[in-house]
C-alpha atoms as a PDB file:
ATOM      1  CA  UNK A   1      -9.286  -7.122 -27.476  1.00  0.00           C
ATOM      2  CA  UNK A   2      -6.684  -9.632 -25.832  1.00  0.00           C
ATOM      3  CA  UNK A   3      -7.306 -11.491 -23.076  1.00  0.00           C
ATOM      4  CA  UNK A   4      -5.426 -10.814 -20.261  1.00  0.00           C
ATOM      5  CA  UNK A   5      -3.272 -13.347 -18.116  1.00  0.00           C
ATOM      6  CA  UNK A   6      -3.276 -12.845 -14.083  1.00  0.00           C
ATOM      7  CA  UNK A   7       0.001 -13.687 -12.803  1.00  0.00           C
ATOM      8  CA  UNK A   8       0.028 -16.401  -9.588  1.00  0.00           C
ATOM      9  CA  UNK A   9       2.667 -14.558  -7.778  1.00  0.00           C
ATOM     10  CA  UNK A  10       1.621 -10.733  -7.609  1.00  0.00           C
ATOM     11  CA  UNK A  11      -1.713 -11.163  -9.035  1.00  0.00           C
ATOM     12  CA  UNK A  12      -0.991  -8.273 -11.629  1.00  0.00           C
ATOM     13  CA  UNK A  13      -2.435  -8.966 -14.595  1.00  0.00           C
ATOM     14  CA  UNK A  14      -1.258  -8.327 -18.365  1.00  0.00           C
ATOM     15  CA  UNK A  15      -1.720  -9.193 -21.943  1.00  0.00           C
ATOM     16  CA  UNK A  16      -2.014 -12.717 -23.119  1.00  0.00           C
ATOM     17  CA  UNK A  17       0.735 -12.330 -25.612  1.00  0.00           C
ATOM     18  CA  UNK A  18       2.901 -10.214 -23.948  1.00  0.00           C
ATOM     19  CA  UNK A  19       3.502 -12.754 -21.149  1.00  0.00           C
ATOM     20  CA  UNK A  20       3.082 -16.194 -22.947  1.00  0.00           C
ATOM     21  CA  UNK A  21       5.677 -17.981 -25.224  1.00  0.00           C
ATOM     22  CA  UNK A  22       4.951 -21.171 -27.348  1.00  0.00           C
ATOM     23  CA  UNK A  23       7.730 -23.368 -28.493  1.00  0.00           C
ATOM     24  CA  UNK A  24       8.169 -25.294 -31.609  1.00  0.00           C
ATOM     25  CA  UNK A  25       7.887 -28.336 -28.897  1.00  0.00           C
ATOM     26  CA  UNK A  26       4.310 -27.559 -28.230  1.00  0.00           C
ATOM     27  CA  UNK A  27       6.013 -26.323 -24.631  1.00  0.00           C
ATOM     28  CA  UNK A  28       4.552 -23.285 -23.085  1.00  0.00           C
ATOM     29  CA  UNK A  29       6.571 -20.474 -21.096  1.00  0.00           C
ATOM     30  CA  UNK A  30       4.440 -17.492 -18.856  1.00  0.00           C
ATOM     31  CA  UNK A  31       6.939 -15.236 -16.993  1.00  0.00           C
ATOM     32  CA  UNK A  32       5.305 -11.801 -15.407  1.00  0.00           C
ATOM     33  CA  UNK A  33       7.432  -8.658 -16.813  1.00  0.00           C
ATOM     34  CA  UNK A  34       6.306  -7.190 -12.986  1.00  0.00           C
ATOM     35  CA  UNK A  35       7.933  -9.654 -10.829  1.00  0.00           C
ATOM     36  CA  UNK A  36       9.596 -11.878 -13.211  1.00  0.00           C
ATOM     37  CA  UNK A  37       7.817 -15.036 -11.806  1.00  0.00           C
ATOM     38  CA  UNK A  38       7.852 -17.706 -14.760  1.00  0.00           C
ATOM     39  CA  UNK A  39       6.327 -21.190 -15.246  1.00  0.00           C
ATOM     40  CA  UNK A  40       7.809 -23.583 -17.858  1.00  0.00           C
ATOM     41  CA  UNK A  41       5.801 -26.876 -19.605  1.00  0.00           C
ATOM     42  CA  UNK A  42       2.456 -25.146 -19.275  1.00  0.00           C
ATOM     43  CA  UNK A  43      -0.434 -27.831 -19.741  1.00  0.00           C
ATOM     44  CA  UNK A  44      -2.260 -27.030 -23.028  1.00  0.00           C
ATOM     45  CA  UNK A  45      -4.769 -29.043 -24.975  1.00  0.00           C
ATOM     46  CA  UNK A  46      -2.427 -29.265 -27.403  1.00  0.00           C
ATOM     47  CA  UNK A  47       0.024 -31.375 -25.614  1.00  0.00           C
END
């Protein structure tokens, strides 16, 4: 099962990898398909 992501905005809440993109330059992207709220350079343990 994958673990779902609640969004900030309108507290909906959907599938990790339906709302999170990782780039090639270890920079993460979330944007909510409900309200369209997004958040670039998403602090990961990877960088």
């Amino acid at each position: 099962m994958m673990p779902v992501v609640h969004c900030p905005k309108c507290n909906r809440e959907e599938a990790l990898d339906r709302v999170l993109t990782a780039q090639s330059n270890q920079n993460v992207i979330y944007k909510c398909p409900h309200c369209a709220y997004s958040k670039r350079q998403i602090h990961t343990s990877k960088g």
